[in-house]
Protein backbone atom coordinates (compact mmCIF):
# COMPACT_ATOMS: atom_id res chain seq x y z
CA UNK A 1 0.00 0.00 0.00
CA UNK A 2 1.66 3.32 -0.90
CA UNK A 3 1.23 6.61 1.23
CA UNK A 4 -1.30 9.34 0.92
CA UNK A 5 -0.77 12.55 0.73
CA UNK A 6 -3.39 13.11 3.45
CA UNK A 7 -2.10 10.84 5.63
CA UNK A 8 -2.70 7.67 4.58
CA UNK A 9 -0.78 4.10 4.91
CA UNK A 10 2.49 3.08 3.72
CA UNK A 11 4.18 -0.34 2.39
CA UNK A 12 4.29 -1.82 6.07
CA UNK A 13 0.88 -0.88 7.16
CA UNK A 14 1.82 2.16 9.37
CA UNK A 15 0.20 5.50 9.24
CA UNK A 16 1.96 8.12 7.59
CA UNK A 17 1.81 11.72 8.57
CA UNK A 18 0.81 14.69 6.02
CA UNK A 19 3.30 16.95 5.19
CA UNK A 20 2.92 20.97 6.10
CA UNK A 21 -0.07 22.34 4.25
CA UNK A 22 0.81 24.66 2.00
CA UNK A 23 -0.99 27.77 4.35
CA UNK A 24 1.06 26.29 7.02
CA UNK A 25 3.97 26.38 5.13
CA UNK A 26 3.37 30.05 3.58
CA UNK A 27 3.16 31.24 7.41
CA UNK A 28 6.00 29.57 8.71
CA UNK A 29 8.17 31.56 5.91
CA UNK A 30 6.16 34.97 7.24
CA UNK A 31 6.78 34.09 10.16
CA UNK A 32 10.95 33.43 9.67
CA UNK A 33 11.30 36.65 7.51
CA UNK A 34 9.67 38.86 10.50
CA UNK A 35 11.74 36.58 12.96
CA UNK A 36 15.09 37.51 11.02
CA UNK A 37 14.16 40.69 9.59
CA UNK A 38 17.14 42.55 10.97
CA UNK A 39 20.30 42.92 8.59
CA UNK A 40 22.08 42.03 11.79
CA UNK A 41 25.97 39.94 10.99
CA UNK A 42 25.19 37.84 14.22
CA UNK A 43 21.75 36.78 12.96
CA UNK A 44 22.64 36.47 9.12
CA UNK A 45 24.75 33.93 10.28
CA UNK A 46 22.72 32.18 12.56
CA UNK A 47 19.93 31.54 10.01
CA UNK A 48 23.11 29.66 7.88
CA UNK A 49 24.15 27.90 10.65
CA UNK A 50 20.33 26.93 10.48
CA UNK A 51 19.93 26.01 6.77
CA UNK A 52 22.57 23.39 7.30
CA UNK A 53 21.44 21.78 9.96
CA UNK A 54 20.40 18.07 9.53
CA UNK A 55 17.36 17.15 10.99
CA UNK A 56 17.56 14.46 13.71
CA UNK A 57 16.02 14.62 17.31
CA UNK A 58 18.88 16.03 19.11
CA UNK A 59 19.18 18.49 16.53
CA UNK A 60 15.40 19.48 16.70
CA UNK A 61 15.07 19.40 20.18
CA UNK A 62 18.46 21.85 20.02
CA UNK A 63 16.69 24.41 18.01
CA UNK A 64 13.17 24.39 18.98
CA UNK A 65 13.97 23.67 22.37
CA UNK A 66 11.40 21.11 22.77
CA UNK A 67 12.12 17.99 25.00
CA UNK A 68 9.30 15.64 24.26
CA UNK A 69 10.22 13.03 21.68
CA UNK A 70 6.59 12.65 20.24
CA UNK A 71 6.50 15.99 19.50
CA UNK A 72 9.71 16.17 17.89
CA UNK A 73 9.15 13.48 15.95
CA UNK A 74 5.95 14.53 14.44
CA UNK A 75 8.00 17.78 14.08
CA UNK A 76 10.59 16.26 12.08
CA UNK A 77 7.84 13.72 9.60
CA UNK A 78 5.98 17.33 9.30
CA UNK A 79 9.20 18.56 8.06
CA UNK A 80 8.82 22.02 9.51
CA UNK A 81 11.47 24.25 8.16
CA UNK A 82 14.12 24.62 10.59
CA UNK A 83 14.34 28.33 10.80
CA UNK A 84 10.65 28.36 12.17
CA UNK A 85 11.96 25.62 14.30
CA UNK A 86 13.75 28.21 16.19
CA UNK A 87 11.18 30.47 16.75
CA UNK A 88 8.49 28.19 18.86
CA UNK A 89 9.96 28.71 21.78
CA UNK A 90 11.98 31.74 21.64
CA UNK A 91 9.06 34.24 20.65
CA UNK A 92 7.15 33.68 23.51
CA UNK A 93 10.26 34.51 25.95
CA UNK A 94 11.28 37.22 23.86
CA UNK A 95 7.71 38.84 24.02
CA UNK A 96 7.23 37.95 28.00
CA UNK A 97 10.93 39.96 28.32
CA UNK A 98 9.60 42.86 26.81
CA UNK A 99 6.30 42.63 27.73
CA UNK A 100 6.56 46.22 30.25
CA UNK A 101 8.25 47.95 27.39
CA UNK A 102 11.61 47.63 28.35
CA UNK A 103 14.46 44.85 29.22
CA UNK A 104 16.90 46.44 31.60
CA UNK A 105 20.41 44.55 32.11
CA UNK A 106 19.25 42.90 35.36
CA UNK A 107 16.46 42.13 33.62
CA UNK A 108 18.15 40.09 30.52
CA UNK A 109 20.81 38.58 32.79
CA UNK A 110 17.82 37.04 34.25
CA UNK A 111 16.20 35.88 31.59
CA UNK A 112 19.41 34.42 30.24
CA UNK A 113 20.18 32.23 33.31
CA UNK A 114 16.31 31.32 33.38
CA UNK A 115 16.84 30.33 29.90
CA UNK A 116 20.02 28.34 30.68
CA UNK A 117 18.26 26.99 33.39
CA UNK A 118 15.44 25.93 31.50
CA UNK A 119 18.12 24.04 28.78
CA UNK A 120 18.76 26.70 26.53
CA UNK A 121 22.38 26.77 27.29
CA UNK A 122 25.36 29.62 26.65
CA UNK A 123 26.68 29.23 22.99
CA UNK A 124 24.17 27.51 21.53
CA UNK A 125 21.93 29.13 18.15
CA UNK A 126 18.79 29.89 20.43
CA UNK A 127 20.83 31.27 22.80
CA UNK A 128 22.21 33.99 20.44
CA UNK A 129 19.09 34.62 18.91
CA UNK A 130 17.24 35.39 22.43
CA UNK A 131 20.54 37.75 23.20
CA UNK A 132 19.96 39.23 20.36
CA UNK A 133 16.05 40.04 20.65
CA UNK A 134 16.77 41.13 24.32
CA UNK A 135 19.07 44.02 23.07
CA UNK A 136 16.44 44.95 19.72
CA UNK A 137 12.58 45.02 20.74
CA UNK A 138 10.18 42.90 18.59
CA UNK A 139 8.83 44.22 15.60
CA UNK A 140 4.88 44.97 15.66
CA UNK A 141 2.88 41.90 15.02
CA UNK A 142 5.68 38.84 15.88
CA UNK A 143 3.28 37.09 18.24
CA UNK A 144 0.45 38.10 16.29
CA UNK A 145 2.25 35.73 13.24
CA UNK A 146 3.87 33.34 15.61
CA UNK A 147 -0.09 32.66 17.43
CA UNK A 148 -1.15 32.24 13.94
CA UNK A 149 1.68 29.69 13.01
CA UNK A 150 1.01 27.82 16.31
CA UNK A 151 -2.48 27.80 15.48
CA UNK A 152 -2.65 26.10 12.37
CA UNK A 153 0.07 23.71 13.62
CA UNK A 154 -1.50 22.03 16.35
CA UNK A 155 -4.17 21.09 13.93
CA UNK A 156 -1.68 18.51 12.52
CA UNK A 157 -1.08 17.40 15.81
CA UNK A 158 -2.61 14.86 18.26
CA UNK A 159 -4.12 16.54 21.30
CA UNK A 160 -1.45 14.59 23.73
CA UNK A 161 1.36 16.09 21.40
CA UNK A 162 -0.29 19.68 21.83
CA UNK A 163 -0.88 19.60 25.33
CA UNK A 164 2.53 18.66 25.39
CA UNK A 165 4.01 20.98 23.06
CA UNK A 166 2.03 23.69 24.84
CA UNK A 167 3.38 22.60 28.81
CA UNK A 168 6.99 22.96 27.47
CA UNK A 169 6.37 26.81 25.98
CA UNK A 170 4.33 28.00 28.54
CA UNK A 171 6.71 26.67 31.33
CA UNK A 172 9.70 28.56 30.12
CA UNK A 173 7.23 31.73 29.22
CA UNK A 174 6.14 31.37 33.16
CA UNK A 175 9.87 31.10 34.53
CA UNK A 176 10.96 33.98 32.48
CA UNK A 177 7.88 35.89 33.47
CA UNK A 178 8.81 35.04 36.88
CA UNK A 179 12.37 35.40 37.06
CA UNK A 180 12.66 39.58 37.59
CA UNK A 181 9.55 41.43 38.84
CA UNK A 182 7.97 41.35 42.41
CA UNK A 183 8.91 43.33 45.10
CA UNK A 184 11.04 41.93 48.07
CA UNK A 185 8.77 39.20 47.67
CA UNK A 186 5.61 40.86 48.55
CA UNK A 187 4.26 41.24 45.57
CA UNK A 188 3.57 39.21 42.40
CA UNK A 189 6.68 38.34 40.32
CA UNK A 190 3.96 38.68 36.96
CA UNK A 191 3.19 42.13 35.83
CA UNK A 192 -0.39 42.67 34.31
CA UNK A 193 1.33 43.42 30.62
CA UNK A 194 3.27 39.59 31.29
CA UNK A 195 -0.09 38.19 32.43
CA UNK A 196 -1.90 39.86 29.11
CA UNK A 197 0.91 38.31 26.85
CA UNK A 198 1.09 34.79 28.51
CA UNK A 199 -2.62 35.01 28.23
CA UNK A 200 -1.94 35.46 24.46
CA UNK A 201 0.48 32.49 24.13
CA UNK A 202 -1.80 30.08 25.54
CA UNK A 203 -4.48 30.88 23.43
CA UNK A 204 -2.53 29.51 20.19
CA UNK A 205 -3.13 26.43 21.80
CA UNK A 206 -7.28 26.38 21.35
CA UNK A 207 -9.08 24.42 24.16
C-alpha cells in the first residue's frame, strides 16, 4: 500500500503523517522573515548555521527547544522548516521579556540564566538569537504571526502532542515571566502586561 498525501498508509501498514499544508507552510516563511528581519551579521549567520542543519532529534530538540520526543518526531515527519523551528519557543520569551516595554540589564541577565536553566544553554543558536532580541525590541505583530503559526500547527497534531508541546512553551514563558519582577517578595513576580501576553500564548493552543 503506498502513502497518501493526506495521511494515509504506507508499504508496512503504518500510518503516515501529512506533510505541512501549503498555508502552514506560507506562514512559517512569514513568520521566519519577521523573525530575522534585521540585517544584523550575528543573525545572518545564525539563520546559515540553520539552513545546514540536519534534521535528527537532538538536533530538533536543540533548536526548537522542545524535549518531548513525540513531539519532535511529528516535528521532524511534518518537516517544519528549521528556521521556524527556532522560533516556537523563543518568541514567547522574547515577548514575555519585553512585555513592560523595556528589558533592563538585570532584567536580561535574568532571563538568560532562566533560559540556561530551563536548557537553553550559553553558545548555543537559540541562545544567540534570544541575546539578540533582548538588546532589539520585537517588531509589531511577531506574536500576532507566531499565534497564527502555532495555530494552524496544532491542527496537525494529536491533542497529547499539543498539550505537550504547549506545557513545554508555557513553562519557560512562566519562569521567564517570573524570574525579575515582584517586590522583596511581597508582591507578584507577573506584571499585568506579562499576564496579558502569557494570556496570548496560551491561546494559540485552542481548548
Amino acid at each position: 500500500m503506498t502513502a497518501c498525501p493526506s495521511g494515509g498508509y504506507g508499504i508496512e501498514g503504518e500510518r503516515t503523517m501529512p506533510k505541512l499544508r501549503d498555508p502552514l507552510r506560507s506562514r512559517g516563511k512569514a513568520l521566519e522573515e519577521m523573525f530575522f528581519h534585521r540585517q544584523d551579521n550575528v543573525l545572518i549567520e545564525t539563520k546559515r548555521q540553520l539552513e545546514k542543519t540536519e534534521r535528527t532529534l537532538k538536533s530538533v530538540s536543540d533548536i526548537s527547544g522542545i524535549k518531548n520526543e513525540s513531539v519532535l518526531r511529528r516535528l521532524i515527519e511534518l518537516n517544519v522548516q528549521i528556521e521556524v523551528l527556532a522560533t516556537l519557543s523563543l518568541i514567547p520569551l522574547v515577548e514575555v521579556a519585553w512585555a513592560d516595554g523595556k528589558v533592563t540589564e538585570k532584567e536580561r541577565k535574568a532571563v538568560l540564566d532562566s533560559a540556561e536553566g530551563l536548557g537553553l544553554g550559553k553558545g548555543r543558536i537559540d541562545t544567540t538569537l534570544l541575546d539578540q532580541w533582548l538588546q532589539s525590541r520585537p517588531p509589531k505583530g511577531l506574536l500576532e504571526s507566531w499565534i497564527y503559526y502555532i495555530q494552524g500547527l496544532c491542527e496537525l497534531l494529536t491533542e497529547a502532542e499539543r498539550k505537550a508541546l504547549k506545557a513545554e512553551i508555557l513553562e519557560r514563558a512562566l519562569a521567564v515571566a517570573g524570574s525579575t519582577g515582584g517586590f522583596m517578595g511581597l508582591t507578584s513576580k507577573v506584571s499585568l502586561r506579562e499576564h496579558d501576553v502569557l494570556a496570548q500564548i496560551e491561546s494559540a493552543f485552542g481548548v
